[in-house]
N, C-alpha and C. Protein backbone atom coordinates (compact mmCIF):
# COMPACT_ATOMS: atom_id res chain seq x y z
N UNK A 1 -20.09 -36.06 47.93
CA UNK A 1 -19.32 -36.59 49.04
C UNK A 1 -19.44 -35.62 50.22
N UNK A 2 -19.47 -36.17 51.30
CA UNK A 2 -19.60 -35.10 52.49
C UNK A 2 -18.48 -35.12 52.89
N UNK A 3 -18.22 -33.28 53.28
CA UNK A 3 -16.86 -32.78 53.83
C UNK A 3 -15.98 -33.55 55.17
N UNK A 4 -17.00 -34.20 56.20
CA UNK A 4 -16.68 -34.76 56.74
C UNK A 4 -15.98 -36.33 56.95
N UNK A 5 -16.22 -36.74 55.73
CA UNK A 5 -15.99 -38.11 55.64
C UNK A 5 -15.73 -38.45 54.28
N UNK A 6 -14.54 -39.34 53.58
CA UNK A 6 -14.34 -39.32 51.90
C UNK A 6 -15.69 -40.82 52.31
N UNK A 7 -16.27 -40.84 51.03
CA UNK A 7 -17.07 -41.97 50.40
C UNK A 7 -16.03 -43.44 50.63
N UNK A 8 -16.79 -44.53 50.94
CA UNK A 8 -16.01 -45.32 50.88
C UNK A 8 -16.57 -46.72 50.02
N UNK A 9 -15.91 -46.90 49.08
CA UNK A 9 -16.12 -47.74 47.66
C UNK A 9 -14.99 -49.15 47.50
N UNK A 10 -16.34 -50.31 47.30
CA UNK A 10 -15.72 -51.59 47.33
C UNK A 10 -15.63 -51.29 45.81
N UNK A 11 -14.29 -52.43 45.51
CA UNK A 11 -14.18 -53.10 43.98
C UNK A 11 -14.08 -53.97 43.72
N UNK A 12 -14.82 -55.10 43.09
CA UNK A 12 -14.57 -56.17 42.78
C UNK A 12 -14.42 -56.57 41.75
N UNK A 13 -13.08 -57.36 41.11
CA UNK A 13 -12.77 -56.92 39.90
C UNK A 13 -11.73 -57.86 40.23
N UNK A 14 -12.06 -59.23 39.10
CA UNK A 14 -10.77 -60.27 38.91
C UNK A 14 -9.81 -59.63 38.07
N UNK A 15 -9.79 -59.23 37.25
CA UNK A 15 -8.23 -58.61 36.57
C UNK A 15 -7.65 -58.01 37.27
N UNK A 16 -6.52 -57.89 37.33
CA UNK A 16 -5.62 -57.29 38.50
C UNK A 16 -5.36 -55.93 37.51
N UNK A 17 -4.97 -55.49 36.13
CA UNK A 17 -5.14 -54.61 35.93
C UNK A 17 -5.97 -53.38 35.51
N UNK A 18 -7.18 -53.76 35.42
CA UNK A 18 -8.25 -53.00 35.99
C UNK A 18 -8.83 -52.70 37.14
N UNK A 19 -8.52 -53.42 38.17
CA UNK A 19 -8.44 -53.47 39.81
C UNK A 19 -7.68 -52.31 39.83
N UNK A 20 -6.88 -52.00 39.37
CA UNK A 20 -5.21 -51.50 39.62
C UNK A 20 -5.80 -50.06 39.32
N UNK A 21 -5.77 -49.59 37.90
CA UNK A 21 -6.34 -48.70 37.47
C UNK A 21 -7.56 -47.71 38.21
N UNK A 22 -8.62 -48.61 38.44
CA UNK A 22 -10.05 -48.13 39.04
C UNK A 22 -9.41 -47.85 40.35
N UNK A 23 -8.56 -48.45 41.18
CA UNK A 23 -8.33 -48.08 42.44
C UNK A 23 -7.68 -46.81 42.65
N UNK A 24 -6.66 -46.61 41.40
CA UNK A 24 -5.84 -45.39 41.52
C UNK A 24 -6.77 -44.30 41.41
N UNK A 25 -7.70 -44.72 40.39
CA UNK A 25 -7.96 -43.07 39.66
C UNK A 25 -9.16 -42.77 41.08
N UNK A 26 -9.95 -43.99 41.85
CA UNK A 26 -11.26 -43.10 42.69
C UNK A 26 -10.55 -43.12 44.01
N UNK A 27 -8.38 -43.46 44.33
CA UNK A 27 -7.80 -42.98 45.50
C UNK A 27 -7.70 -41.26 45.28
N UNK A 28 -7.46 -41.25 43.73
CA UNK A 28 -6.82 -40.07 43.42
C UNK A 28 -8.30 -38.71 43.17
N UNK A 29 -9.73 -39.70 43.49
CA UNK A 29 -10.51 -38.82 43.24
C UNK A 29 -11.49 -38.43 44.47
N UNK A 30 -10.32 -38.95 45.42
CA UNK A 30 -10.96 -38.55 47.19
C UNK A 30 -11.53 -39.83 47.67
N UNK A 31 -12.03 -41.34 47.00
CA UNK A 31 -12.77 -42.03 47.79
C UNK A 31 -11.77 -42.60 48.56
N UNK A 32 -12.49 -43.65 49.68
CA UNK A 32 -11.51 -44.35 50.15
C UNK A 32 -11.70 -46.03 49.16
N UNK A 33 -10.59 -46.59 49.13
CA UNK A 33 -11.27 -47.63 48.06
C UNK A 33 -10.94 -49.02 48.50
N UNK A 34 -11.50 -49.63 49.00
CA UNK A 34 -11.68 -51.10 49.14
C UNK A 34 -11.84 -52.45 47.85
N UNK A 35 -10.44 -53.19 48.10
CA UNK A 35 -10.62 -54.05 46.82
C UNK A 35 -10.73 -55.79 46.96
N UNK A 36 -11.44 -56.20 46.23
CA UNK A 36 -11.61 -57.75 45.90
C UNK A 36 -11.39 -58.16 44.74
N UNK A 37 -10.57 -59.41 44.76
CA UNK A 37 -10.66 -59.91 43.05
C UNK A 37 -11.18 -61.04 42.58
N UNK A 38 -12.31 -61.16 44.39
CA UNK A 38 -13.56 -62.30 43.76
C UNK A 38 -14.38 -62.13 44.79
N UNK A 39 -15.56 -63.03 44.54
CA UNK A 39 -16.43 -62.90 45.32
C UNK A 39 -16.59 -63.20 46.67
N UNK A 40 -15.30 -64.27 47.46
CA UNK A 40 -15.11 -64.51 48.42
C UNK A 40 -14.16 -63.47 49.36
N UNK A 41 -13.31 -62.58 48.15
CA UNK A 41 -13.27 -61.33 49.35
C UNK A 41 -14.56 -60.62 49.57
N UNK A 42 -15.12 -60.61 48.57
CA UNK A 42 -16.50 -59.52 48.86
C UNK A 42 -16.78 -59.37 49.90
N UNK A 43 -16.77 -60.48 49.75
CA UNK A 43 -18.42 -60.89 51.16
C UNK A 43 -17.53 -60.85 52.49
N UNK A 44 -16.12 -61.45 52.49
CA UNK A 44 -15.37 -60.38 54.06
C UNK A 44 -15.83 -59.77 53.94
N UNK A 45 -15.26 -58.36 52.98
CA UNK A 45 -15.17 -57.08 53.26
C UNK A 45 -16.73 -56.86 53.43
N UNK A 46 -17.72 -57.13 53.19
CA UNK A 46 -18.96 -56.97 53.17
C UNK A 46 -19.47 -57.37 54.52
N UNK A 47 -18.94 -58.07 55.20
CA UNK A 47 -19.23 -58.70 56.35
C UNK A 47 -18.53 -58.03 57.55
N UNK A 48 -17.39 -57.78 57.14
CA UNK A 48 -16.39 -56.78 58.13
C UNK A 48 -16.38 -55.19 58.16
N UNK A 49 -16.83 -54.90 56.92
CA UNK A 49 -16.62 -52.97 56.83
C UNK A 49 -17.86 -52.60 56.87
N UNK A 50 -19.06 -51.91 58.25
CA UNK A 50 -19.80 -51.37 58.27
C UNK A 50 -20.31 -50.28 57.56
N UNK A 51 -18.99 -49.70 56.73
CA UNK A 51 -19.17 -48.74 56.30
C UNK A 51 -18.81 -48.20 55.11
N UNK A 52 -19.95 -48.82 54.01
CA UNK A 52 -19.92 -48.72 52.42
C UNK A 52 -21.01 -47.76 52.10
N UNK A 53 -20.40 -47.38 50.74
CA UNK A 53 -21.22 -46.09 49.96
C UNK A 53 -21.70 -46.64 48.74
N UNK A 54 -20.63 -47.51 48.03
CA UNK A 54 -20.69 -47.75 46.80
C UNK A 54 -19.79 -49.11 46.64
N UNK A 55 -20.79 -50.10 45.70
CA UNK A 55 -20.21 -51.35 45.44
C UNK A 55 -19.41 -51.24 44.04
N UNK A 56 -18.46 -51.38 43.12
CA UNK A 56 -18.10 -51.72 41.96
C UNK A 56 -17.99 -53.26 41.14
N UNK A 57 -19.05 -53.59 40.93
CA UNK A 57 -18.53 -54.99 40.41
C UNK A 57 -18.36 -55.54 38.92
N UNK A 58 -17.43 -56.42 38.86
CA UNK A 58 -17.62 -56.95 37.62
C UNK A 58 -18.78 -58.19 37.89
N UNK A 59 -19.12 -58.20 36.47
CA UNK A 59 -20.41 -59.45 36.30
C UNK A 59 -19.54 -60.81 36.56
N UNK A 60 -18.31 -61.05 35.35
CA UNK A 60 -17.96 -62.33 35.60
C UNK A 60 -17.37 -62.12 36.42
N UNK A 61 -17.26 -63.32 37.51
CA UNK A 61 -15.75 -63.43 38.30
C UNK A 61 -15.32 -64.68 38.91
N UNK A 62 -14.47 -64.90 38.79
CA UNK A 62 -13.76 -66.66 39.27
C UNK A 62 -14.66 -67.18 40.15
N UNK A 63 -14.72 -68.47 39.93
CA UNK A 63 -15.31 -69.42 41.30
C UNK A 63 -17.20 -69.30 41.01
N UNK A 64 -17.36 -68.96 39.92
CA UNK A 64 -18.99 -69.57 39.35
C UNK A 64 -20.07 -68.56 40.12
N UNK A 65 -18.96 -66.98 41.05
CA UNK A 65 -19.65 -66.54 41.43
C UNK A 65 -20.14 -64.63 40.74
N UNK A 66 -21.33 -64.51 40.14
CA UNK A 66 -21.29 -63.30 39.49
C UNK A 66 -21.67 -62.00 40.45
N UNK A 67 -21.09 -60.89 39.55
CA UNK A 67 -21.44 -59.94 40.83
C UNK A 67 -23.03 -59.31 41.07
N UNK A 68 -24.20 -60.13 40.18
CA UNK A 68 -25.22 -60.28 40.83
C UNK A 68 -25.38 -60.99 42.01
N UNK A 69 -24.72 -61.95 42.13
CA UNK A 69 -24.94 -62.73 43.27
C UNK A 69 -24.16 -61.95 45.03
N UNK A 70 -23.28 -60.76 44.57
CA UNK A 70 -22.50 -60.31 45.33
C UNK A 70 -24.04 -59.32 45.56
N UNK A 71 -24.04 -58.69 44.73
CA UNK A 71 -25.21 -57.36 44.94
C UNK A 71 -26.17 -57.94 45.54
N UNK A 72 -26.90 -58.33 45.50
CA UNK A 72 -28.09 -58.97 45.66
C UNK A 72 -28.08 -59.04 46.93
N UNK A 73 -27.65 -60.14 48.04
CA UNK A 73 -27.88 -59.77 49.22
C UNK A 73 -26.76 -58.80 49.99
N UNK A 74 -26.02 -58.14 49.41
CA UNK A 74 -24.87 -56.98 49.87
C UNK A 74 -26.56 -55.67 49.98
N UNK A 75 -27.26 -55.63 48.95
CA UNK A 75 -28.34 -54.65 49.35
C UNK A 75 -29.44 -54.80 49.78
N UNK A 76 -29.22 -56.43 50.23
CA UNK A 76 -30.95 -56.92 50.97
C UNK A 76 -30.35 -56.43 52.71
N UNK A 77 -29.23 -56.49 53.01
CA UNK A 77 -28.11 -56.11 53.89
C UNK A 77 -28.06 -54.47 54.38
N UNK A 78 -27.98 -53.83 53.00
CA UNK A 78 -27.45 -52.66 53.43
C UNK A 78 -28.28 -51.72 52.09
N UNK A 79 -29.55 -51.38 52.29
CA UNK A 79 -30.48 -51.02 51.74
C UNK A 79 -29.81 -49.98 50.84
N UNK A 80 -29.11 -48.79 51.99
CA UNK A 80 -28.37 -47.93 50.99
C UNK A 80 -27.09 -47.78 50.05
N UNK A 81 -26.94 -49.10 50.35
CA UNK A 81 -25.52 -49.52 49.61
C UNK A 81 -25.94 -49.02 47.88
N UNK A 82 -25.43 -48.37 47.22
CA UNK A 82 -25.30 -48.18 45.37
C UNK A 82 -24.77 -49.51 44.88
N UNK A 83 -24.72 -49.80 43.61
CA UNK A 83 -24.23 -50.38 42.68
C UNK A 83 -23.77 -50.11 41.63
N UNK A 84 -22.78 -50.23 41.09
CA UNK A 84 -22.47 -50.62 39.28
C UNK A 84 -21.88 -51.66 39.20
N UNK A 85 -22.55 -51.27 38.16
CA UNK A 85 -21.87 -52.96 37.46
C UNK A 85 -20.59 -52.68 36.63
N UNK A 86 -20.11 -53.76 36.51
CA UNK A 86 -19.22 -53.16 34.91
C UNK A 86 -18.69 -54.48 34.14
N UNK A 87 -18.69 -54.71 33.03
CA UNK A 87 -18.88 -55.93 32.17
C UNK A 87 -18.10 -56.03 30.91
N UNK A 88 -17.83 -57.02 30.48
CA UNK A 88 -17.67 -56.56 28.76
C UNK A 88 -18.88 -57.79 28.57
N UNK A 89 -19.90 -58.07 29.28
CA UNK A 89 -21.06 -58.58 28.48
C UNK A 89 -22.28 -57.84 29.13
N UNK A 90 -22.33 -56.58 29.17
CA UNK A 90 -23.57 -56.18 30.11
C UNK A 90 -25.01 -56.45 29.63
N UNK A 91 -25.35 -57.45 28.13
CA UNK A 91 -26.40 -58.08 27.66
C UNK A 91 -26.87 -59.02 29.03
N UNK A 92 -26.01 -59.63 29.55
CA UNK A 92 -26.17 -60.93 30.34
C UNK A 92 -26.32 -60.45 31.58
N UNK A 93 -26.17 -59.14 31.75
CA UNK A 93 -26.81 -58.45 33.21
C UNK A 93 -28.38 -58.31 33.30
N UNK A 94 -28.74 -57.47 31.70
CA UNK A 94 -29.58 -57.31 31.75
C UNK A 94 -30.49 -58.44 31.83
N UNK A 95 -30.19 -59.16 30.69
CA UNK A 95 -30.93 -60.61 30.73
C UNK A 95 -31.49 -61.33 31.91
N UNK A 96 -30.68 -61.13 33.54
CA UNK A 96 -30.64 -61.90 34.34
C UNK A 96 -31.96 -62.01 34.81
N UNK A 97 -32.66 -60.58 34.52
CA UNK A 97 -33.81 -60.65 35.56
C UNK A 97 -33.87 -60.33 36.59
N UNK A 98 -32.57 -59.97 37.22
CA UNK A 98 -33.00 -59.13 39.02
C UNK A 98 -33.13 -58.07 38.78
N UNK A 99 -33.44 -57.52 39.63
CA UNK A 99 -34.47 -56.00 40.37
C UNK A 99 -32.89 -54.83 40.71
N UNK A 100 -32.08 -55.75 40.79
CA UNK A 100 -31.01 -54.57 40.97
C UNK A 100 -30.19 -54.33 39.58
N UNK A 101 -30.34 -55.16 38.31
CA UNK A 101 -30.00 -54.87 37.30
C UNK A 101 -30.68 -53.72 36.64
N UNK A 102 -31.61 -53.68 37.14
CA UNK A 102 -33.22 -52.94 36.19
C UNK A 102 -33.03 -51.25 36.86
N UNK A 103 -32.31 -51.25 38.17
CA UNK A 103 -32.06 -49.84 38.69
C UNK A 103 -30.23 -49.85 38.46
N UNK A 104 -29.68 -50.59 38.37
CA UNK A 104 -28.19 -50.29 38.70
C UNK A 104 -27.54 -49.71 37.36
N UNK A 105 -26.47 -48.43 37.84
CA UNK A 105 -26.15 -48.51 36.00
C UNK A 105 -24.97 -49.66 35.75
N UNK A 106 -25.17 -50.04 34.32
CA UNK A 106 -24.32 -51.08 34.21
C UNK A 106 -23.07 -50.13 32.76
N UNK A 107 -22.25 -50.25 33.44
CA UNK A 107 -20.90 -49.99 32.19
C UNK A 107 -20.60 -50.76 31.31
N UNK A 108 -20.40 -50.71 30.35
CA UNK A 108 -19.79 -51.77 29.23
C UNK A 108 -18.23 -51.96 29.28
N UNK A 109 -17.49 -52.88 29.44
CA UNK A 109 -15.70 -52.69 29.26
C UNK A 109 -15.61 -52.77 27.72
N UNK A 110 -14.56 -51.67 27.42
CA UNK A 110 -14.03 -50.54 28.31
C UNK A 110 -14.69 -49.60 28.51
N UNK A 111 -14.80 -48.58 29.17
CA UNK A 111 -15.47 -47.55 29.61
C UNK A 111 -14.40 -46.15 30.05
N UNK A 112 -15.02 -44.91 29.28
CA UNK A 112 -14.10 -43.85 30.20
C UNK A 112 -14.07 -43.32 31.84
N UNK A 113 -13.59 -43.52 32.33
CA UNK A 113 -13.33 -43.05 33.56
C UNK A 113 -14.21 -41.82 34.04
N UNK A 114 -13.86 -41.25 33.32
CA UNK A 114 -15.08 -40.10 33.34
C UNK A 114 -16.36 -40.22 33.40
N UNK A 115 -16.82 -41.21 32.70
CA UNK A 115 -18.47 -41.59 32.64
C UNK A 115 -18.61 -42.42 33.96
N UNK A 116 -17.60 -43.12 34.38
CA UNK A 116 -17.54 -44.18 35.95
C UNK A 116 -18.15 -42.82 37.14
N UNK A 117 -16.94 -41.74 36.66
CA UNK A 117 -16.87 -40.26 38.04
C UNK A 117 -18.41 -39.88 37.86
N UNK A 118 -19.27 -39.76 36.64
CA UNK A 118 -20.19 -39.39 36.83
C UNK A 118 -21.51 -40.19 36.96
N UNK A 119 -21.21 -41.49 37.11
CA UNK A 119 -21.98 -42.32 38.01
C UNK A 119 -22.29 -42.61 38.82
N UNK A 120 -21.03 -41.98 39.41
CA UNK A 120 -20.87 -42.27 40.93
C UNK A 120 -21.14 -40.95 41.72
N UNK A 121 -21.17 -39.89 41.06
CA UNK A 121 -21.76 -38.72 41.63
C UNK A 121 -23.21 -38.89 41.77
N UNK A 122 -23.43 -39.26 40.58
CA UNK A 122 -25.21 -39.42 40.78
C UNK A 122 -25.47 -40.12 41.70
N UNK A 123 -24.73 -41.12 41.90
CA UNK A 123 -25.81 -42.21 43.03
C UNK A 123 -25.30 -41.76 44.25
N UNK A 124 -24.47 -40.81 44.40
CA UNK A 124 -23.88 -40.43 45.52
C UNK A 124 -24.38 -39.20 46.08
N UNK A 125 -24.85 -38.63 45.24
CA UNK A 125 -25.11 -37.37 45.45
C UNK A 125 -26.61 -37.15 46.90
């Protein structure tokens, strides 16, 4: 993260209590954190905040829309934008066949928090 500026990280994430959680622990770990709990906030906030570091998505999410479909042109958009994924089916990420599954790391739910912090260092770094 640069001294000058905290990282600033979307979440997208239909459960409200994993929304809840992930938001606290990367407020409480300096990012700034931006949240959605479908794909039609995404794409506001994707459309309105010039200024992203890091996407968080879940695969499934209400309304038939997955967060491949969020990634996908969020980084045809914003080249340096990161990704993770995070799933409790991350078979069906891989399966999909896009080009941002094949580089993005994908989490399995549940996942420790800790392994999230050091994901996000890497792609941040």
């Amino acid at each position: 993260m640069s001294e000058d500026a905290e990282d600033v990280v979307l979440i997208v994430e239909d459960e409200p209590a994993i929304l809840m959680v992930l938001a606290a622990y990367l407020s409480g770990e300096g990012y700034r954190v931006l949240q959605a709990e479908n794909g039609e906030q995404a794409f506001e906030i994707l459309a309105s905040k010039p200024n992203l570091d890091l996407m968080i998505t879940d695969y499934r999410l209400p309304g038939g829309i997955s967060g491949l479909m969020i990634a996908e042109p969020a980084v045809k958009l914003r080249p340096d934008l990161k990704v993770i994924f995070i799933s409790g089916y991350p078979q069906e990420i891989l399966e999909s066949g896009s080009p941002i599954a094949r580089t993005a790391p994908i989490l399995a739910k549940p996942f420790d928090l800790d392994i999230l912090q050091e994901e996000i260092q890497k792609l941040l770094a």
